[in-house]
PDB file of N, CA and C in Angstrom:
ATOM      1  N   UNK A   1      10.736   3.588 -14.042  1.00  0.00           N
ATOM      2  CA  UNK A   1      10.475   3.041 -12.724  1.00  0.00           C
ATOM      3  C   UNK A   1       9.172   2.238 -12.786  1.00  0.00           C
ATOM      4  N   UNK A   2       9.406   1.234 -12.293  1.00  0.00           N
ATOM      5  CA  UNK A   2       8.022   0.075 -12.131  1.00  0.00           C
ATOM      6  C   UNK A   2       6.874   0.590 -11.303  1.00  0.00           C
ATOM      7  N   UNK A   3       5.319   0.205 -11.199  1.00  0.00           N
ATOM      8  CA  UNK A   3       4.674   0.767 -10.574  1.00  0.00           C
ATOM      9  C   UNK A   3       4.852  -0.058  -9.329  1.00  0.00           C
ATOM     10  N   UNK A   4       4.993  -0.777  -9.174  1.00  0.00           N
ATOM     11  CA  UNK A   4       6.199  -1.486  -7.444  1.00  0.00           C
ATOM     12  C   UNK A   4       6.988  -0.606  -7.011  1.00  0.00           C
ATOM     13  N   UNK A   5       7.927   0.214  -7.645  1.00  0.00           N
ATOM     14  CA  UNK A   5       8.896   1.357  -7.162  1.00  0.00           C
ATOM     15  C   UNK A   5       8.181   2.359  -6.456  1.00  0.00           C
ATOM     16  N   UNK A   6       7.368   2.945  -7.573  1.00  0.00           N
ATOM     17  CA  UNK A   6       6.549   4.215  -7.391  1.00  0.00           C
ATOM     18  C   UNK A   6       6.141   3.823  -6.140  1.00  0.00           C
ATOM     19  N   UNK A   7       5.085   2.930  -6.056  1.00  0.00           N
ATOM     20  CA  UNK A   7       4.388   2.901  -4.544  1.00  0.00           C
ATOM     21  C   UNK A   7       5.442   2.843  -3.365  1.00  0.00           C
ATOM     22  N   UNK A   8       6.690   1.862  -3.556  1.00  0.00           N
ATOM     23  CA  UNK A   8       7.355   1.853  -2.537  1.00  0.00           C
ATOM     24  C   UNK A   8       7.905   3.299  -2.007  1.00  0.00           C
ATOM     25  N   UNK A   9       8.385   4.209  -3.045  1.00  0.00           N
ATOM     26  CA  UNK A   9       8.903   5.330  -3.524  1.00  0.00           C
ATOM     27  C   UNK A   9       7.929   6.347  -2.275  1.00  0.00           C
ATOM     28  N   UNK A  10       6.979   6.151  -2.493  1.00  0.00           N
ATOM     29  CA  UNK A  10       5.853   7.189  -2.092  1.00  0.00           C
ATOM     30  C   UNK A  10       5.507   6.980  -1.102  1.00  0.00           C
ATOM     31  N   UNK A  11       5.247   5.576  -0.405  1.00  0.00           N
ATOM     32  CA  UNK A  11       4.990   5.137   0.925  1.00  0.00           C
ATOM     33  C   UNK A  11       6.731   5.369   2.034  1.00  0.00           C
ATOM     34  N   UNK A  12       7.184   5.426   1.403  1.00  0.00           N
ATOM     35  CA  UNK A  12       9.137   5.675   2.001  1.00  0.00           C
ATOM     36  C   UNK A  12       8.866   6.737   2.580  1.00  0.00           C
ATOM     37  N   UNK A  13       8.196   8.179   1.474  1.00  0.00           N
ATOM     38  CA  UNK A  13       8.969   8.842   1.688  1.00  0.00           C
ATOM     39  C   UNK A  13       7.513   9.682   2.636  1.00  0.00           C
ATOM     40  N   UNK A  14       6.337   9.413   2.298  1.00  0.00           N
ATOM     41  CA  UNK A  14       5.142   9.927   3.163  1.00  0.00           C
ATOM     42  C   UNK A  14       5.057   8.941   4.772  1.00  0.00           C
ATOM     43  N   UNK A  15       5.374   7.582   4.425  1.00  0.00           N
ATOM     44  CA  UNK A  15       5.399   7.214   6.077  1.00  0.00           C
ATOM     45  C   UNK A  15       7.044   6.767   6.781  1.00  0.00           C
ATOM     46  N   UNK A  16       8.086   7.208   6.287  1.00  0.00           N
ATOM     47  CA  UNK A  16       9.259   6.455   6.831  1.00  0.00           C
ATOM     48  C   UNK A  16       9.070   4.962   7.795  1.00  0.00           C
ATOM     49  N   UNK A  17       8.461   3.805   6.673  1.00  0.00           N
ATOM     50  CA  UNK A  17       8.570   2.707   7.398  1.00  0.00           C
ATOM     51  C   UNK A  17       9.269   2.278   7.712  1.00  0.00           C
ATOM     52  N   UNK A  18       9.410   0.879   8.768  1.00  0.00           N
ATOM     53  CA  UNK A  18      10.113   0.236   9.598  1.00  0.00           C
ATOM     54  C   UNK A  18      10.514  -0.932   8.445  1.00  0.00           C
ATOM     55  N   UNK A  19       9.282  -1.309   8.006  1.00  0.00           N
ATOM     56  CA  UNK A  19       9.304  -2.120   7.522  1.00  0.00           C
ATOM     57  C   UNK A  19       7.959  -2.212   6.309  1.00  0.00           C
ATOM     58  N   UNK A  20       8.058  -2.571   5.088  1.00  0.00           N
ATOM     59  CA  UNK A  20       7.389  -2.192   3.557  1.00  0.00           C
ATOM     60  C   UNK A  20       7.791  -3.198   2.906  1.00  0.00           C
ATOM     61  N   UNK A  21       6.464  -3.985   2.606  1.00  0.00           N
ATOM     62  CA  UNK A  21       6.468  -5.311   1.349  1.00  0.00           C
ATOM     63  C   UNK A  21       5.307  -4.745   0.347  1.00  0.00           C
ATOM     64  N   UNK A  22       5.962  -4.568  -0.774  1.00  0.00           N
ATOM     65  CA  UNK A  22       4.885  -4.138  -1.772  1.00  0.00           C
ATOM     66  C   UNK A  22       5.153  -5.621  -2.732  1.00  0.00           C
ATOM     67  N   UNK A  23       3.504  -5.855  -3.196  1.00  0.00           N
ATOM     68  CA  UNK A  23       3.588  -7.339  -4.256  1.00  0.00           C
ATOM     69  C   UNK A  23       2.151  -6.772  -4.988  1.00  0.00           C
ATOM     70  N   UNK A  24       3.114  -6.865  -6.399  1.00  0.00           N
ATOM     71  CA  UNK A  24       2.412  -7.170  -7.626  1.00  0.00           C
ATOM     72  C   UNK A  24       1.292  -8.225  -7.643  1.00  0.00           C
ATOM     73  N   UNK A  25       0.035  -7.864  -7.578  1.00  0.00           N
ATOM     74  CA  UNK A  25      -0.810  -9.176  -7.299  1.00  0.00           C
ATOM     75  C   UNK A  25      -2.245  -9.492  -8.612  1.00  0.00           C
ATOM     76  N   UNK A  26      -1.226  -8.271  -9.602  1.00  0.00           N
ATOM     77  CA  UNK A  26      -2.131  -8.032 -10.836  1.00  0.00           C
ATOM     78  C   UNK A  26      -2.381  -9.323 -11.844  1.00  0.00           C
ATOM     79  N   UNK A  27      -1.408 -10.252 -11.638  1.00  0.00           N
ATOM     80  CA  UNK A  27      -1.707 -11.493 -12.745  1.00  0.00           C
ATOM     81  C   UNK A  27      -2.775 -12.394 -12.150  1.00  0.00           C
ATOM     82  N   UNK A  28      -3.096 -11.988 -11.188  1.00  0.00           N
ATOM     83  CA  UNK A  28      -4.239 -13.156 -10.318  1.00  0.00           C
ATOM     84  C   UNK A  28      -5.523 -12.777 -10.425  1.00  0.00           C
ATOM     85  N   UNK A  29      -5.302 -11.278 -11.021  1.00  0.00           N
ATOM     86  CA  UNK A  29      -7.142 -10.721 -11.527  1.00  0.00           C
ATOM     87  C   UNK A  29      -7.130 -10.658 -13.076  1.00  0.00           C
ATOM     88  N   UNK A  30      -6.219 -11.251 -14.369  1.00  0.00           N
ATOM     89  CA  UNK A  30      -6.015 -11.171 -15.641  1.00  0.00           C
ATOM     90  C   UNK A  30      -7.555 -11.461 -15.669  1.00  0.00           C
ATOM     91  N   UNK A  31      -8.022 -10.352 -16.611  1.00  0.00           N
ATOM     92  CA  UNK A  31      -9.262 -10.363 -17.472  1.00  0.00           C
ATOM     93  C   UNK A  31     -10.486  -9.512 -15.896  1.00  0.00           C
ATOM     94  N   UNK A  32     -10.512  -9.483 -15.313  1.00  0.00           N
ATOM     95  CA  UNK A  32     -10.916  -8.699 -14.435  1.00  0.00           C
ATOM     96  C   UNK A  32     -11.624  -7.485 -14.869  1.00  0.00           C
ATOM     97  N   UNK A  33     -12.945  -6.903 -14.469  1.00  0.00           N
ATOM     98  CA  UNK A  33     -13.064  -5.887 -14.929  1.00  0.00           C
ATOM     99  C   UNK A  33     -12.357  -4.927 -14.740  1.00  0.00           C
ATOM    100  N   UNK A  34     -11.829  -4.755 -13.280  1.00  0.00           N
ATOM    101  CA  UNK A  34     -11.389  -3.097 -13.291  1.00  0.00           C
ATOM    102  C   UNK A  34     -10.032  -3.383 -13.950  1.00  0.00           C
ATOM    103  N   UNK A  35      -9.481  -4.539 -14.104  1.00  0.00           N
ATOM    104  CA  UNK A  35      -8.180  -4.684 -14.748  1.00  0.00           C
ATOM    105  C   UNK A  35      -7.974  -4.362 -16.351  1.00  0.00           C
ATOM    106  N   UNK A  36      -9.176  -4.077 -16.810  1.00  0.00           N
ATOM    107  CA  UNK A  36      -8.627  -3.719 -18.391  1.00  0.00           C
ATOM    108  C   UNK A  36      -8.475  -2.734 -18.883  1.00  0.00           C
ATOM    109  N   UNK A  37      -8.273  -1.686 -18.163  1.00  0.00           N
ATOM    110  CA  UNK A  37      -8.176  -0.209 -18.249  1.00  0.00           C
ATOM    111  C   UNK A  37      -6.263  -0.109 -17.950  1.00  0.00           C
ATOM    112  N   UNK A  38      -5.804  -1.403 -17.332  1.00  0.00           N
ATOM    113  CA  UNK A  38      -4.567  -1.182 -17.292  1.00  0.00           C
ATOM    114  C   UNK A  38      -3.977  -1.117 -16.599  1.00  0.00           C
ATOM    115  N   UNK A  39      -4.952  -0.478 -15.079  1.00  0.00           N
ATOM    116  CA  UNK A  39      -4.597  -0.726 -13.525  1.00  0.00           C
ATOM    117  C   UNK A  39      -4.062  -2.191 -13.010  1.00  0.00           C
ATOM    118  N   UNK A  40      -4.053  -2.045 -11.722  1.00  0.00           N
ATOM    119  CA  UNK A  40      -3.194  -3.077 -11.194  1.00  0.00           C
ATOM    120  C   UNK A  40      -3.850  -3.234  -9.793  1.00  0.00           C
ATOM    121  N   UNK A  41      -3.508  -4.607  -9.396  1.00  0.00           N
ATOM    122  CA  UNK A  41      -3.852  -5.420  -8.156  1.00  0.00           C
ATOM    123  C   UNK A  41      -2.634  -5.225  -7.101  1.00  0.00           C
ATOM    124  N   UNK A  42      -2.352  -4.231  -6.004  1.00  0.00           N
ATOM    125  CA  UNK A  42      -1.564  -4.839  -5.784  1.00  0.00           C
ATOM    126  C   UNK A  42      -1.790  -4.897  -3.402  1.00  0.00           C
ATOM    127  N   UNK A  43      -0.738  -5.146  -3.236  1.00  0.00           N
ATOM    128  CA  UNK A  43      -0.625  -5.660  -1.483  1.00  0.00           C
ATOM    129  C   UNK A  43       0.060  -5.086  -0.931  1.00  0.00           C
ATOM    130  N   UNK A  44      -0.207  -4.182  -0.008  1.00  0.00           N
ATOM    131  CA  UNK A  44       1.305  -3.401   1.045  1.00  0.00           C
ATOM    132  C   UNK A  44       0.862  -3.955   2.568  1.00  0.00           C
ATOM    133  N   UNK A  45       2.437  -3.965   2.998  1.00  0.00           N
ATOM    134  CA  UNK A  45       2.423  -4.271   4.300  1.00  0.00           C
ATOM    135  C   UNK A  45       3.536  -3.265   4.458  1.00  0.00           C
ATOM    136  N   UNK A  46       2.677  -2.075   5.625  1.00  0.00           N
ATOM    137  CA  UNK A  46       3.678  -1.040   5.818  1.00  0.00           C
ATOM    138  C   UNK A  46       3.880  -1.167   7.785  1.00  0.00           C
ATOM    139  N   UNK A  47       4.841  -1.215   7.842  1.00  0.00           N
ATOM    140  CA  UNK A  47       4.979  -1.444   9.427  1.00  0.00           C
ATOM    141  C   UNK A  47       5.445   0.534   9.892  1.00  0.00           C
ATOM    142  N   UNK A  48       4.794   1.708  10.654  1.00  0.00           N
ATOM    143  CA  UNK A  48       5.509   2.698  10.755  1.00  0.00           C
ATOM    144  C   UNK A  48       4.893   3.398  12.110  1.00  0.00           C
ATOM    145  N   UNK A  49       5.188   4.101  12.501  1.00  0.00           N
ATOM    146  CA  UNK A  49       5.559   4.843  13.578  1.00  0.00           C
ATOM    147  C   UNK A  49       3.844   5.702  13.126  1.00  0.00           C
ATOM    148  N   UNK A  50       3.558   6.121  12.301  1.00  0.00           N
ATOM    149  CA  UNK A  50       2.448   6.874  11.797  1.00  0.00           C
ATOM    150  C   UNK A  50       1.523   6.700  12.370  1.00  0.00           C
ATOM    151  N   UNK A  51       1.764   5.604  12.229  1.00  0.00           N
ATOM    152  CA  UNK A  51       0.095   4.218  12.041  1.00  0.00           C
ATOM    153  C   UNK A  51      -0.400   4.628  14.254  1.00  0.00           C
ATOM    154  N   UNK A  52       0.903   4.543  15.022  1.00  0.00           N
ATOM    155  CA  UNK A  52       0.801   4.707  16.488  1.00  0.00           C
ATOM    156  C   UNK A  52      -0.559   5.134  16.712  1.00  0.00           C
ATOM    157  N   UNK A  53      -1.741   4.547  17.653  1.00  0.00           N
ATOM    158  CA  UNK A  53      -2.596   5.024  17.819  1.00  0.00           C
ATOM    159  C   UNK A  53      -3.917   5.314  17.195  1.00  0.00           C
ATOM    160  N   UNK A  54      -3.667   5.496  15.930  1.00  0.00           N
ATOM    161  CA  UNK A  54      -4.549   5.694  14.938  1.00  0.00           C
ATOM    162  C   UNK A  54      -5.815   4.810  14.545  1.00  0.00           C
ATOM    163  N   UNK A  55      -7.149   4.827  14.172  1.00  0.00           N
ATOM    164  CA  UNK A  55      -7.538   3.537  14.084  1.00  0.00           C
ATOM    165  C   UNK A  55      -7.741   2.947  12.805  1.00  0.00           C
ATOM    166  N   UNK A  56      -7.795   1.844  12.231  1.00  0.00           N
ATOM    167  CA  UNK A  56      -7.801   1.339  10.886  1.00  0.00           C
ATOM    168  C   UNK A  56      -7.770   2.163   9.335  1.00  0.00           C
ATOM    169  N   UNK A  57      -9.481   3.084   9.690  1.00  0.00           N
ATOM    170  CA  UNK A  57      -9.729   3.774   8.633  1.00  0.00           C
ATOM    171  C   UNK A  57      -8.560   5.247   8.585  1.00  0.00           C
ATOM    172  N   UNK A  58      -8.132   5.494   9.664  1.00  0.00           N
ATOM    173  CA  UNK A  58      -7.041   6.788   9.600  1.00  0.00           C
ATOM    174  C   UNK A  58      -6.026   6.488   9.200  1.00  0.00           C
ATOM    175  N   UNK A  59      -5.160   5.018   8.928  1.00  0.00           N
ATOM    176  CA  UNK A  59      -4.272   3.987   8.817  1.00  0.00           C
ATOM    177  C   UNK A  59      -4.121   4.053   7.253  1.00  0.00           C
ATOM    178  N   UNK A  60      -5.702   3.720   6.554  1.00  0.00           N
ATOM    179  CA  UNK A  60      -5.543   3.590   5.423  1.00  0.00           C
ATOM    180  C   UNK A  60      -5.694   4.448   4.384  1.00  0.00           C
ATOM    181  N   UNK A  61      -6.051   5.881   4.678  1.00  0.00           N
ATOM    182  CA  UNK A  61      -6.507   7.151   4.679  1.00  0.00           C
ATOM    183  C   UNK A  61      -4.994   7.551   4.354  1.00  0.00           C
ATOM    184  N   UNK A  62      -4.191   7.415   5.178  1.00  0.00           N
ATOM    185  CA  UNK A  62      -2.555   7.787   4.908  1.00  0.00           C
ATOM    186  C   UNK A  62      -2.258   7.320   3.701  1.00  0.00           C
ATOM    187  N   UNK A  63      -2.377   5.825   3.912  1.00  0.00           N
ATOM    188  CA  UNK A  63      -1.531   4.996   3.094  1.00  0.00           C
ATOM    189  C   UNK A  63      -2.031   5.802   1.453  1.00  0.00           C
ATOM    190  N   UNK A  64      -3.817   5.565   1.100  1.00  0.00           N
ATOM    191  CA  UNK A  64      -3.944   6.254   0.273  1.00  0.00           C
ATOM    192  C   UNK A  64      -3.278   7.722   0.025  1.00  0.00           C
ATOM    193  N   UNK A  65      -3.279   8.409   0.749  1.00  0.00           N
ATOM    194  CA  UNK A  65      -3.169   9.980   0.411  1.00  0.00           C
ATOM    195  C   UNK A  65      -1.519   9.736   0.015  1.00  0.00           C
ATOM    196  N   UNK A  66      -0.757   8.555   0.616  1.00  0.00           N
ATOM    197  CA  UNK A  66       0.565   8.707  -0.122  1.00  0.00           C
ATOM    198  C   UNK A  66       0.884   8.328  -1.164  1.00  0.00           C
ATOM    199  N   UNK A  67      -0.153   7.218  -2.119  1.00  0.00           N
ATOM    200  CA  UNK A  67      -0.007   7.014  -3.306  1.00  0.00           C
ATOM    201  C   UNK A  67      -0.876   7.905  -3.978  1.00  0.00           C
ATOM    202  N   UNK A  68      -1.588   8.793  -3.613  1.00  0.00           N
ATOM    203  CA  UNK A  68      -2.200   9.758  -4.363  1.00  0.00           C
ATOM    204  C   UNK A  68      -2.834   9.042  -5.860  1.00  0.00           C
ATOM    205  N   UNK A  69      -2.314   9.595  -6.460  1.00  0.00           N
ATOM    206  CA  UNK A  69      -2.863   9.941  -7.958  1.00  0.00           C
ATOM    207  C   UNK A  69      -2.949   8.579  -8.804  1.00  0.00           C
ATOM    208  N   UNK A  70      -2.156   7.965  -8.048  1.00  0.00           N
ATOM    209  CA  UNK A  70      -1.395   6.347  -8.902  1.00  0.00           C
ATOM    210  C   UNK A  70      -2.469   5.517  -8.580  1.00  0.00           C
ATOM    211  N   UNK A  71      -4.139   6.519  -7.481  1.00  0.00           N
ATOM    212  CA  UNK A  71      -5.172   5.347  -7.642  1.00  0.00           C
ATOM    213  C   UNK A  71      -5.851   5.586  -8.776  1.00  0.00           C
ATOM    214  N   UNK A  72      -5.763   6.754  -9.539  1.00  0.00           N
ATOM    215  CA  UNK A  72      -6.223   7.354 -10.474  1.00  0.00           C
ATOM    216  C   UNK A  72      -5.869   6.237 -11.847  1.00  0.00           C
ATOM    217  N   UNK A  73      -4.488   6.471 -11.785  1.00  0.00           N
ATOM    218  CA  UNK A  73      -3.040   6.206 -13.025  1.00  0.00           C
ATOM    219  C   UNK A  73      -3.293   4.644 -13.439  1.00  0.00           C
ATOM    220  N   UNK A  74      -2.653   4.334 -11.951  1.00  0.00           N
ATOM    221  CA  UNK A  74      -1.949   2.959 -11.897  1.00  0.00           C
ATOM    222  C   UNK A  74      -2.270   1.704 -11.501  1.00  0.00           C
ATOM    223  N   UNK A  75      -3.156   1.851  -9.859  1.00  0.00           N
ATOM    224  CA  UNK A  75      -3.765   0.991  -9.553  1.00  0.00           C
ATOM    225  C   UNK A  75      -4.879   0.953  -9.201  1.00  0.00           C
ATOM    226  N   UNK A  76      -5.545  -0.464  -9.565  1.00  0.00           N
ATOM    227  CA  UNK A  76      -6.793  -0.569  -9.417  1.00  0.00           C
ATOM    228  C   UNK A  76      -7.384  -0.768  -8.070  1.00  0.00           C
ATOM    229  N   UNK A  77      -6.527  -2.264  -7.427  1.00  0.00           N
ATOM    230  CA  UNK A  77      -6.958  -2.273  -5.704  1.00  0.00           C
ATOM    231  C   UNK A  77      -5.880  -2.352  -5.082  1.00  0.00           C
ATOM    232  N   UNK A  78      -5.933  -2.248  -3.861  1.00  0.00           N
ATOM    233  CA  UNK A  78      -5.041  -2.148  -3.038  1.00  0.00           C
ATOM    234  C   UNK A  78      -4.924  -2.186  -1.805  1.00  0.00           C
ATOM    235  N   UNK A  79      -4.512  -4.088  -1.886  1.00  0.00           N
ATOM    236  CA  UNK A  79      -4.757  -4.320  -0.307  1.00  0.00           C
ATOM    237  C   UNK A  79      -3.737  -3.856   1.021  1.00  0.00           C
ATOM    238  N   UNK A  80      -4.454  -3.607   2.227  1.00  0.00           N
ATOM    239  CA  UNK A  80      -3.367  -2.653   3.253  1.00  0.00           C
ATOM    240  C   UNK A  80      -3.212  -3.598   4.245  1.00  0.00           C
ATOM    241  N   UNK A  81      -2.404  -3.815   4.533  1.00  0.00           N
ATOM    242  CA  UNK A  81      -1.957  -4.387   6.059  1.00  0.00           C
ATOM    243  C   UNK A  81      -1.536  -3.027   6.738  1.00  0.00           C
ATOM    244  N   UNK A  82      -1.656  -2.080   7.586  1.00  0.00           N
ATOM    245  CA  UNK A  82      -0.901  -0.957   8.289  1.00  0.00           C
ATOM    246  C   UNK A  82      -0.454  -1.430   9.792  1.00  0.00           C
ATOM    247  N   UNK A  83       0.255  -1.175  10.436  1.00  0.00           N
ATOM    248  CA  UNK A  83       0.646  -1.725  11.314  1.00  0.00           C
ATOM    249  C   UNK A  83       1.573  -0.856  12.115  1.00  0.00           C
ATOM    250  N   UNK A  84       1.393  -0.766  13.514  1.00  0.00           N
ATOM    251  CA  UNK A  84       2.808   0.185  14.299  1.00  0.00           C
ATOM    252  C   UNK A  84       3.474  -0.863  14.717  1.00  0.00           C
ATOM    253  N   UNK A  85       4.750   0.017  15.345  1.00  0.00           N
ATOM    254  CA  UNK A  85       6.000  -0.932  15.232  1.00  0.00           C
ATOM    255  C   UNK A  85       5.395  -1.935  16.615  1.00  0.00           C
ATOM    256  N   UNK A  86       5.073  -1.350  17.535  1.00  0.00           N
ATOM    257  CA  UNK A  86       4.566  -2.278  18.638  1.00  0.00           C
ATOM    258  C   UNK A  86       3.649  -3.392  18.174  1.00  0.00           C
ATOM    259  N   UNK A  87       2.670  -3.169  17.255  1.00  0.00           N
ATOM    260  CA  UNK A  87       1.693  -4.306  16.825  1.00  0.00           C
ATOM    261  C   UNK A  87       2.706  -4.905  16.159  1.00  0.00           C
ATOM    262  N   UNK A  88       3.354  -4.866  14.974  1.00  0.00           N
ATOM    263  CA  UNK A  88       4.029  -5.790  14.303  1.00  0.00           C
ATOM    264  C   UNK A  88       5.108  -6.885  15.613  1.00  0.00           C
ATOM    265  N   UNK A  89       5.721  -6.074  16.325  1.00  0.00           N
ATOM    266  CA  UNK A  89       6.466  -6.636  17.701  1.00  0.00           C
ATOM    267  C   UNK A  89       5.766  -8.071  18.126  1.00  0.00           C
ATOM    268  N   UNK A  90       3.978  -7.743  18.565  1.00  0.00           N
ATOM    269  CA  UNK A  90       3.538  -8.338  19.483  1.00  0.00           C
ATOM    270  C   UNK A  90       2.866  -9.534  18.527  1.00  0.00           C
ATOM    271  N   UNK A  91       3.159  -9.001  17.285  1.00  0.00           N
ATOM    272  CA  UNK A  91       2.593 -10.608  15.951  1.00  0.00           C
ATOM    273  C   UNK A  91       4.004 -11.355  16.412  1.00  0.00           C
ATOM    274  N   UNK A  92       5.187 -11.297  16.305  1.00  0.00           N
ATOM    275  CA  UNK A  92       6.581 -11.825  16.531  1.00  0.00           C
ATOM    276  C   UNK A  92       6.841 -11.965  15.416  1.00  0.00           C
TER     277      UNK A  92
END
């Protein structure tokens, strides 16, 4: 399984999103420091019911605690869009 799966895998199944774009964004930091250990760059946009209410830092606090270990493993950064279903609504 790709480390694209895994995250999708893990964000599925810790936030049941609406809506989840995970992108590989590791070839755009090649030679990077934190990149030579093997980690990865990558981007989520998780649209979920979770997120309701919550404010930014509690948003991304999730998102981490659902990839757990894979910040350890796998990736290096990891940018968050979090979003409830009403905010994503009122972007159109």
């Amino acid at each position: 399984m790709s480390r694209v799966e895994r995250i999708r895998s893990a964000l599925q199944v810790a936030l049941a999103p609406q809506l989840l774009e995970v992108e590989d964004d590791s070839h755009r930091h090649a030679g990077h420091a934190g990149a030579r250990d093997g980690r990865g760059h990558f981007n989520v946009k998780v649209v979920s019911e979770a997120f309701a209410g919550k404010a930014p830092l509690a948003r991304h606090r999730l998102v981490f605690a659902a990839v757990g270990d894979m910040m350890e493993t796998d990736i290096h950064a990891l940018s968050i869009v979090a979003l409830s279903p009403a905010e994503h609504a009122a972007q159109g």
